[in-house]
Protein backbone atom coordinates (compact mmCIF):
# COMPACT_ATOMS: atom_id res chain seq x y z
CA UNK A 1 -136.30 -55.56 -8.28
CA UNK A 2 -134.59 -53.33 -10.50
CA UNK A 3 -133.57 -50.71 -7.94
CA UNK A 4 -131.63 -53.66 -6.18
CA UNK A 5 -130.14 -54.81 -9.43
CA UNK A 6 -128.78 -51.04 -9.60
CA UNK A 7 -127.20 -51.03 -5.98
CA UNK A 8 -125.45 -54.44 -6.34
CA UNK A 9 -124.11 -54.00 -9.74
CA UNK A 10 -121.01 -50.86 -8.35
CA UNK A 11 -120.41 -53.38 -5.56
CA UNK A 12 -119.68 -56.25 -8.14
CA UNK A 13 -117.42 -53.94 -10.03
CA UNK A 14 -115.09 -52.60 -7.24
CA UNK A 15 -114.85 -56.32 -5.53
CA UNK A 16 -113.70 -57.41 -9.09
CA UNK A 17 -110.88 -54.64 -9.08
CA UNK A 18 -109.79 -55.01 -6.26
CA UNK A 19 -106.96 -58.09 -5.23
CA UNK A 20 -106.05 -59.36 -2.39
CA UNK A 21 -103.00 -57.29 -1.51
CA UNK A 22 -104.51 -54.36 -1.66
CA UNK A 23 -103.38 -53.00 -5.13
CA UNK A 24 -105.49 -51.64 -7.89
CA UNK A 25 -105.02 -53.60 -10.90
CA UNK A 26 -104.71 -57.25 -9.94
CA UNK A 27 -102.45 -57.87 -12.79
CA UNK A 28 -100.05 -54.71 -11.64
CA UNK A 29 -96.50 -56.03 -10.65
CA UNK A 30 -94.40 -54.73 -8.56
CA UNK A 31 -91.82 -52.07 -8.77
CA UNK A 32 -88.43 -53.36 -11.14
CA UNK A 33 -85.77 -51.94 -8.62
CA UNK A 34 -81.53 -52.42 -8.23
CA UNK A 35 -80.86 -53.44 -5.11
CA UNK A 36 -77.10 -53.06 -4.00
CA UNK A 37 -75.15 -53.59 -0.22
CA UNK A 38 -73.82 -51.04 1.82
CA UNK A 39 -69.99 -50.78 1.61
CA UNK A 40 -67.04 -48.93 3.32
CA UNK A 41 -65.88 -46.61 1.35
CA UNK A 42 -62.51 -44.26 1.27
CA UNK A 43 -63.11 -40.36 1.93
CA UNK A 44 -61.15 -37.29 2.33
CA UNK A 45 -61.98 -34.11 3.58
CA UNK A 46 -60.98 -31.69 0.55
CA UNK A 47 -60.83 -27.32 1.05
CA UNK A 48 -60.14 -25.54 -2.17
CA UNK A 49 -58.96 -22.32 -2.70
CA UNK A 50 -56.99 -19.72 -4.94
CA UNK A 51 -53.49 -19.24 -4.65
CA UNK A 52 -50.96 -17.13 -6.38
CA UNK A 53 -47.34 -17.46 -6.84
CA UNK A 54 -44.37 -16.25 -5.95
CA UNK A 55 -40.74 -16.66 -6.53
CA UNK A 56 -38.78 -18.18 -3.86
CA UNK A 57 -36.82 -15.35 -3.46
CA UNK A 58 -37.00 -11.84 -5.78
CA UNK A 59 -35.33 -8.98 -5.16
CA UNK A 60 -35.15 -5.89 -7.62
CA UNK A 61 -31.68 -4.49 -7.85
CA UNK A 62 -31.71 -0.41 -7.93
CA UNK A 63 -28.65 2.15 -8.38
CA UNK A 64 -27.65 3.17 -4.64
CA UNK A 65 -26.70 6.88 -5.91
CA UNK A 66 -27.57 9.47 -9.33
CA UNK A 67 -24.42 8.27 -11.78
CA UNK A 68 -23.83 7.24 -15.51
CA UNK A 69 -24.07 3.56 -16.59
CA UNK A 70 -21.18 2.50 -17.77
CA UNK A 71 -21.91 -1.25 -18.08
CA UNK A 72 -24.51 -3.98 -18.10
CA UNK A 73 -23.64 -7.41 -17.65
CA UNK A 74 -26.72 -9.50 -18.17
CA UNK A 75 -29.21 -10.49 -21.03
CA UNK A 76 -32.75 -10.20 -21.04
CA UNK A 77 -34.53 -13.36 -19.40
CA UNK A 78 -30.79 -14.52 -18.81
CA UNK A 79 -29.15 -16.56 -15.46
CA UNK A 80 -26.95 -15.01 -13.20
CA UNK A 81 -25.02 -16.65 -10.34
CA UNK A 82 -24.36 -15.21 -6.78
CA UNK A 83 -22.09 -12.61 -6.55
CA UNK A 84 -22.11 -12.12 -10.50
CA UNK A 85 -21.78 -8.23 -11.51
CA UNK A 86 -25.30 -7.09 -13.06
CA UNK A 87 -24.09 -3.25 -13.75
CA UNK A 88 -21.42 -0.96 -13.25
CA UNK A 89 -22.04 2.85 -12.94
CA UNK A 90 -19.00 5.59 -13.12
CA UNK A 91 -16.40 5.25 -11.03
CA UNK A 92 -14.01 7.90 -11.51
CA UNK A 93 -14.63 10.96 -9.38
CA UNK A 94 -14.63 7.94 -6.28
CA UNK A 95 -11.50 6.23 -7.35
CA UNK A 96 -9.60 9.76 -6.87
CA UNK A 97 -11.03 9.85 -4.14
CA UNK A 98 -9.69 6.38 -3.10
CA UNK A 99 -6.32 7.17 -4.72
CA UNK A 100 -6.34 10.58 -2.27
CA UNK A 101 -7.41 8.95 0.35
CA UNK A 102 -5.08 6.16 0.26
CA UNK A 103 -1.80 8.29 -0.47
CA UNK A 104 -2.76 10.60 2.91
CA UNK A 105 -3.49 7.26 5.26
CA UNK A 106 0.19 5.70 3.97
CA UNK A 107 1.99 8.94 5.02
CA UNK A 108 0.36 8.96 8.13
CA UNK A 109 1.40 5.83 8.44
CA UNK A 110 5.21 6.60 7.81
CA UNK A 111 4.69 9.79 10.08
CA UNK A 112 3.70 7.61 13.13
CA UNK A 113 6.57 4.86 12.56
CA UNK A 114 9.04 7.70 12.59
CA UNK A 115 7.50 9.30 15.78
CA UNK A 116 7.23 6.13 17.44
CA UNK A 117 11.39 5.53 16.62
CA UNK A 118 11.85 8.83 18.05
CA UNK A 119 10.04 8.16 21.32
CA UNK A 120 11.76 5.42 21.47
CA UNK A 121 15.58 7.19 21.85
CA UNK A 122 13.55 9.95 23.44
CA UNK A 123 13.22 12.99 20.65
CA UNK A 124 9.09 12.41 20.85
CA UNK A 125 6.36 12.84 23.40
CA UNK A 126 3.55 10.46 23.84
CA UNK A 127 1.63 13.04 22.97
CA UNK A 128 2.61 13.45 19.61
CA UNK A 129 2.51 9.65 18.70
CA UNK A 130 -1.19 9.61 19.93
CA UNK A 131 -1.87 12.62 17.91
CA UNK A 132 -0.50 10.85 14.56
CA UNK A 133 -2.01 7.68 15.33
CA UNK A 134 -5.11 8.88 15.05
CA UNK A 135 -4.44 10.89 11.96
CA UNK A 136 -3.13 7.52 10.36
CA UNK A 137 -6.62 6.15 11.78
CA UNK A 138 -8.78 8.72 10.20
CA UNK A 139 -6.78 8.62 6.90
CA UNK A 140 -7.45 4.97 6.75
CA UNK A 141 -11.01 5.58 7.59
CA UNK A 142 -11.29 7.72 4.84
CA UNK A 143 -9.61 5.40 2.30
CA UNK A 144 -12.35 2.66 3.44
CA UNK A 145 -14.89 4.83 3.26
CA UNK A 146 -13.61 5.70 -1.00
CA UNK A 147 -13.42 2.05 -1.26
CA UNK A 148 -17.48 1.21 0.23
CA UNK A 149 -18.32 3.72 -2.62
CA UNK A 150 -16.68 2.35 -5.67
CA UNK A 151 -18.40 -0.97 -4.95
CA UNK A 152 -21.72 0.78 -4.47
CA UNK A 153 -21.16 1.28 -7.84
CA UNK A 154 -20.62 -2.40 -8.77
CA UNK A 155 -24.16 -3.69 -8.58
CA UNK A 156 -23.90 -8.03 -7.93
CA UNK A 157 -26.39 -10.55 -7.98
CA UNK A 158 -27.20 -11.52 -4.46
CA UNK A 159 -28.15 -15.05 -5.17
CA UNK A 160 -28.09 -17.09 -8.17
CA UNK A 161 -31.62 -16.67 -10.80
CA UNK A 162 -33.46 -15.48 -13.65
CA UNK A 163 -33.00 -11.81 -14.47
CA UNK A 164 -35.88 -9.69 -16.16
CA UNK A 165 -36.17 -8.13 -18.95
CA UNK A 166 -33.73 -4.91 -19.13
CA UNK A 167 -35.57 -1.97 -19.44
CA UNK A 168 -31.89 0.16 -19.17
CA UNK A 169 -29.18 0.59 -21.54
CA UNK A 170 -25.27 0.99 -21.14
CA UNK A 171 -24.82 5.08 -21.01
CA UNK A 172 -27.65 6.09 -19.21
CA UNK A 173 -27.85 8.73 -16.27
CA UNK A 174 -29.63 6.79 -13.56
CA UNK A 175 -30.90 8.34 -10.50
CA UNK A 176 -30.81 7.17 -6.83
CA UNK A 177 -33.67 4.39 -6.77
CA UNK A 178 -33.82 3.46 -10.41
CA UNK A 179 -34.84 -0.11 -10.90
CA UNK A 180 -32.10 -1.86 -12.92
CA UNK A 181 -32.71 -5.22 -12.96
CA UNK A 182 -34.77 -8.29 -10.92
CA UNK A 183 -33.28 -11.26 -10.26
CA UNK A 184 -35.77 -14.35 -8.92
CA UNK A 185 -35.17 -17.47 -7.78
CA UNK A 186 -37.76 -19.60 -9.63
CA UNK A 187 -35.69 -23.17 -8.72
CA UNK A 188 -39.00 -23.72 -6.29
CA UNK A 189 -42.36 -21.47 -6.05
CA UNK A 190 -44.43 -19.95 -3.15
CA UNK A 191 -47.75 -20.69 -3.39
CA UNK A 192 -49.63 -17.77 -0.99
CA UNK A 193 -53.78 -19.41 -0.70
CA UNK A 194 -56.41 -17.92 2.01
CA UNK A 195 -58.06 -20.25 4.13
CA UNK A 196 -61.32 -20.12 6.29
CA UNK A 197 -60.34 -19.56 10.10
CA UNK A 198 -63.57 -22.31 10.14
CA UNK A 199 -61.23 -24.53 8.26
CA UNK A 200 -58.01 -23.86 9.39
CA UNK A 201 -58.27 -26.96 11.76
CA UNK A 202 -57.54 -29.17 8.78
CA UNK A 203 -54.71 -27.42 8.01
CA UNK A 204 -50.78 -28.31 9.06
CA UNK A 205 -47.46 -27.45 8.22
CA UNK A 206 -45.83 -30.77 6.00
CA UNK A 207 -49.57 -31.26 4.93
CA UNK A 208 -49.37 -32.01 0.62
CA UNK A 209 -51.30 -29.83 -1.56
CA UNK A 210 -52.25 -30.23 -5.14
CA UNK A 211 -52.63 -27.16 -7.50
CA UNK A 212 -53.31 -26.74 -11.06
CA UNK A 213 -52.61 -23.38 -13.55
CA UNK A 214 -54.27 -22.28 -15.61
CA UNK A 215 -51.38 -22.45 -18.26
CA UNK A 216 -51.00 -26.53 -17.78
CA UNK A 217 -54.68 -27.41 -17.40
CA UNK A 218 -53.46 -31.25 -17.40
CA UNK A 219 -51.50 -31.04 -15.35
CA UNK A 220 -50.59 -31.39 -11.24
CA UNK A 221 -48.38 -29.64 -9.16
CA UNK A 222 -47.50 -30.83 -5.67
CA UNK A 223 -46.13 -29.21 -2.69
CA UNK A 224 -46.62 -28.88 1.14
CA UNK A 225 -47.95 -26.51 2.87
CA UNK A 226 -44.51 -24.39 4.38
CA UNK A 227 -46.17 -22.18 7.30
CA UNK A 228 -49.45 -20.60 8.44
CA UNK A 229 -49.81 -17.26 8.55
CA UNK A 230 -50.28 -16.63 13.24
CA UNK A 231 -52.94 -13.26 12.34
CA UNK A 232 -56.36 -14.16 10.73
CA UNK A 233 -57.61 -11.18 8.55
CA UNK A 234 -60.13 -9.48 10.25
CA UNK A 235 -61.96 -8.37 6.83
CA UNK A 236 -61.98 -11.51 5.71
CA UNK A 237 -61.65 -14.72 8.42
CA UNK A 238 -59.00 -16.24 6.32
CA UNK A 239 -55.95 -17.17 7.36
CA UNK A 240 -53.01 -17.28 4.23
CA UNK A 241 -51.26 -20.64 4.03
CA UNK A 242 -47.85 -20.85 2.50
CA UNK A 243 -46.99 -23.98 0.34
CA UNK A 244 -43.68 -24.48 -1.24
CA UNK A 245 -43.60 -26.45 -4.81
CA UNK A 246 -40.96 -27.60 -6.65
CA UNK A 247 -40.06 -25.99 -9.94
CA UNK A 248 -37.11 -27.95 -11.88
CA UNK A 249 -38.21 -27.01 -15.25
CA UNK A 250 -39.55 -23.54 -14.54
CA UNK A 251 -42.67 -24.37 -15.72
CA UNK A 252 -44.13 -22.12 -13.17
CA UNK A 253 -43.98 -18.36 -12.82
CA UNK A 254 -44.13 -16.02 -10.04
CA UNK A 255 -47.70 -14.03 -10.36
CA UNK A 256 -49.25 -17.18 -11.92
CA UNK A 257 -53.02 -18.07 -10.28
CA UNK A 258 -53.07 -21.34 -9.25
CA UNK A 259 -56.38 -23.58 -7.64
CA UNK A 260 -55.33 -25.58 -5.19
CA UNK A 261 -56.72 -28.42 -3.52
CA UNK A 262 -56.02 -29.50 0.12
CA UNK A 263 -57.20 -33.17 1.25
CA UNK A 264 -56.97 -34.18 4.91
CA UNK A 265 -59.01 -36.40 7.19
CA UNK A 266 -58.12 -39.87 4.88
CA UNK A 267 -61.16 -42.65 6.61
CA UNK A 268 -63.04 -45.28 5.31
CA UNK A 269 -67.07 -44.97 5.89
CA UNK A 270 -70.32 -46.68 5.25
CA UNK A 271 -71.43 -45.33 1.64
CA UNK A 272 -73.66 -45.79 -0.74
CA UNK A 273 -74.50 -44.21 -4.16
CA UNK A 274 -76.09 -41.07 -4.52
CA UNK A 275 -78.79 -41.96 -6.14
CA UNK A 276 -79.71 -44.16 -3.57
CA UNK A 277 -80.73 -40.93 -1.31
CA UNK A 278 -83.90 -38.73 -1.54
CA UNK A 279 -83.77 -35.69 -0.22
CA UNK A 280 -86.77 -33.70 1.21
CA UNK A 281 -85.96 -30.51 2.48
CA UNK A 282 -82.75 -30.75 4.93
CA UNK A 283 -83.61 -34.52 5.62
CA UNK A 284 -82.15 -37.50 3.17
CA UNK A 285 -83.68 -40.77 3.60
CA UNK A 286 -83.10 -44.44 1.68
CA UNK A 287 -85.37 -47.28 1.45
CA UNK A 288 -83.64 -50.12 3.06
CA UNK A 289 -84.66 -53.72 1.44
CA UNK A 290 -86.22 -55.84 4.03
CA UNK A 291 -88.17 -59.46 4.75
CA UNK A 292 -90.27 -60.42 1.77
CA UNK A 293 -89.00 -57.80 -0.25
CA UNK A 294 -90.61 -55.01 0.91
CA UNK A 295 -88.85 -51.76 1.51
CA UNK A 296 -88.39 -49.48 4.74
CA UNK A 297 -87.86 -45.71 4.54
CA UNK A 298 -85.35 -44.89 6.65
CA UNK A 299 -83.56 -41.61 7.69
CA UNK A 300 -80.03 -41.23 7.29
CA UNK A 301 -77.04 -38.72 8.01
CA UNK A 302 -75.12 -38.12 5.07
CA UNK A 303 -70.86 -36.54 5.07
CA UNK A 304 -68.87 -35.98 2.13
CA UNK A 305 -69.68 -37.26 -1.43
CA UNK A 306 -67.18 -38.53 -4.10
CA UNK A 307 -66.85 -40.18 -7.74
CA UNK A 308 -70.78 -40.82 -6.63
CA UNK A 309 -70.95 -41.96 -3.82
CA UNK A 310 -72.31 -41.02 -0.17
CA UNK A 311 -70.80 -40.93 3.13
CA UNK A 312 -73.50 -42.66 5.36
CA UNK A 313 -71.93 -40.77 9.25
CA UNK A 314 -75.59 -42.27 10.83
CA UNK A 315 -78.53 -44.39 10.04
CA UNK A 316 -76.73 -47.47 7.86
CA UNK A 317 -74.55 -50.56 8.74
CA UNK A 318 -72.13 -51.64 6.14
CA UNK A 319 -73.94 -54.86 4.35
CA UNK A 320 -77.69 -53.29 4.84
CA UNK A 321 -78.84 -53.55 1.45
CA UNK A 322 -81.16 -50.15 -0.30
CA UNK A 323 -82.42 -49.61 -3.18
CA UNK A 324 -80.34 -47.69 -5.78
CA UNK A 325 -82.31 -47.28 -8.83
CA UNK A 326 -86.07 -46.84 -9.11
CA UNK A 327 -86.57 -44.31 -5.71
CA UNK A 328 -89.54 -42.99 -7.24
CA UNK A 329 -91.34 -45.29 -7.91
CA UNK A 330 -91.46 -46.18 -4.44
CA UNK A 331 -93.32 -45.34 -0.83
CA UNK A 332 -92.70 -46.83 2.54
CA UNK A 333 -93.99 -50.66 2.71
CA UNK A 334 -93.93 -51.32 -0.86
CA UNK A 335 -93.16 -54.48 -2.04
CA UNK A 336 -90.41 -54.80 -4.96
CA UNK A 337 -88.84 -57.11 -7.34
CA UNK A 338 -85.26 -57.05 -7.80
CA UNK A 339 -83.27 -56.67 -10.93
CA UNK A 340 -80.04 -56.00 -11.86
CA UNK A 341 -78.53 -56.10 -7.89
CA UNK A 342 -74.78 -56.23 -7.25
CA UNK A 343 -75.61 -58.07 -4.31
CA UNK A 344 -78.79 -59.66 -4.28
CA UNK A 345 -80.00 -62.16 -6.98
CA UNK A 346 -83.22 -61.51 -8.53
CA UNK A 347 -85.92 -63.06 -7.22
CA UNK A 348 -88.75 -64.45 -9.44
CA UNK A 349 -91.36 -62.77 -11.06
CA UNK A 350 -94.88 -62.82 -9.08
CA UNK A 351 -97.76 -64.26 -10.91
């Protein structure tokens, strides 16, 4: 009698903790879980990258020949116009030349209208009027030729801009190639980014681009992109894209770094929050509500994510309702009780 008292009395125990839905713990409820619909959602597709800038147009202004500086016409930092003189070098060895040159072409010139009246009554040969035309010719020449180098001399501004800072005073002996001054064209900026050749499908010429400096943190600059580079770099499959931004108030400066954002591809998708999805290795899965409150796992194929939420591309219907807090607490078949659902009303507590 007692060994039977001794077999019964572990069966008694487990039958009394056990319920009838299977759970340990009769008085266990069930999982406290936010429930919330599926919903179409705006998404772009978004590259970034690192750009740097460049003026619109820059050119650095050097003396043509070796000569004395006899003038600069332009202040540090200052504005020029088009066609404005920068610097002047020395001019006077080329303007006797140019006074030389022009005395010998007007003679010649005299010389040939007198031959030519002579011909005319008969005292001159053809010969000798086509042999002081083309002295008068080569006299002229010459006088042109005095003239193109006086205004090598005369350095101009080839478009209006923003000079640098001058690094040359008024007096100096400047050789052939020495940099005088830079003028830039700031009015607009060049914006030079590299692009994956994966990527470079979502790229197109008019497309608008967003960038940022480092100088205005706060602040966004927009452009479009101008032209595509045709060549892909080899070393690097990038392709450099081009954007042009405006610049009215010159906040931006050529060699500034700049990150830019591109966004193309505008839809509206399925989505859900993110912390709706549980990831297990390179699968993501969701537990879809169902009848009687008890929740499915199901696989899904996730896109792009932004401000929290999930592009669902496969696996969800807009209006399916998951579960968006309380994941882990959960495992396929489980029953739940709602809380707190944007689109589902609590349900009662279970006794």
């Amino acid at each position: 009698m007692r060994t039977l008292y001794l077999f019964l009395a572990p069966v008694a125990l487990l039958a009394g903790c056990s319920n009838g839905n299977g759970n340990a713990g009769g008085n266990r409820a069930a999982p406290l879980v936010k429930v919330e619909a599926v919903s179409s959602h705006p998404f772009v597709d978004r590259i970034d990258a690192i750009g740097t800038a460049f003026a619109n147009e820059q050119v650095t202004l050097a003396a043509p020949v070796t000569e004395r500086l006899v003038r600069v016409n332009f202040t540090d930092g200052g504005f020029v116009h088009a066609g404005q003189v920068i610097a002047t070098l020395a001019q006077g060895q080329e303007s006797a030349q140019l006074a030389d040159a022009g005395g010998r072409a007007r003679e010649a010139q005299q010389q040939l209208a007198r031959l030519q009246q002579l011909k005319q009554r008969g005292f001159a040969t053809n010969a000798a009027v086509d042999a002081q035309s083309a002295l008068a010719s080569s006299a002229r020449a010459q006088a042109a030729e005095a003239r193109a180098s006086m205004g090598d001399r005369v350095i101009r501004a080839p478009f209006s801009g923003w000079v640098s800072l001058r690094t040359i005073s008024q007096g100096a002996v400047v050789t052939s190639g020495t940099a005088i001054a830079t003028v830039s064209d700031i009015s607009q900026i060049k914006l030079d980014f590299a692009v994956p050749e994966t990527l470079l499908a979502s790229i197109k010429q008019g497309q608008t681009i967003n960038a940022v400096a480092a100088a205005w943190p706060d602040r966004s600059f927009s452009g479009q992109v101008r032209s595509i580079d045709p060549v892909i770099n080899p070393a690097t499959r990038a392709v450099t894209v081009r954007a042009v931004l405006p610049n009215a108030d010159l906040s931006l400066k050529p060699g500034m770094l700049m990150t830019v954002a591109v966004e193309s591809a505008a839809r509206t998708s399925p989505a859900i929050p993110e912390l709706a999805l549980v990831g297990e290795g390179d699968r993501s899965f969701v537990y879809v509500l169902g009848a009687g409150d008890k929740v499915k796992r199901t696989p899904v194929r996730t896109g792009a994510r932004q401000n929290g939420m999930v592009e669902v591309v496969e696996g969800l219907q807009p209006g399916t309702r998951v579960v968006t807090e309380g994941v882990v607490k959960l495992a396929d078949g489980m029953q739940v009780s709602l809380a707190g659902s944007k689109s589902v009303k609590p349900t009662a507590a279970r006794k």
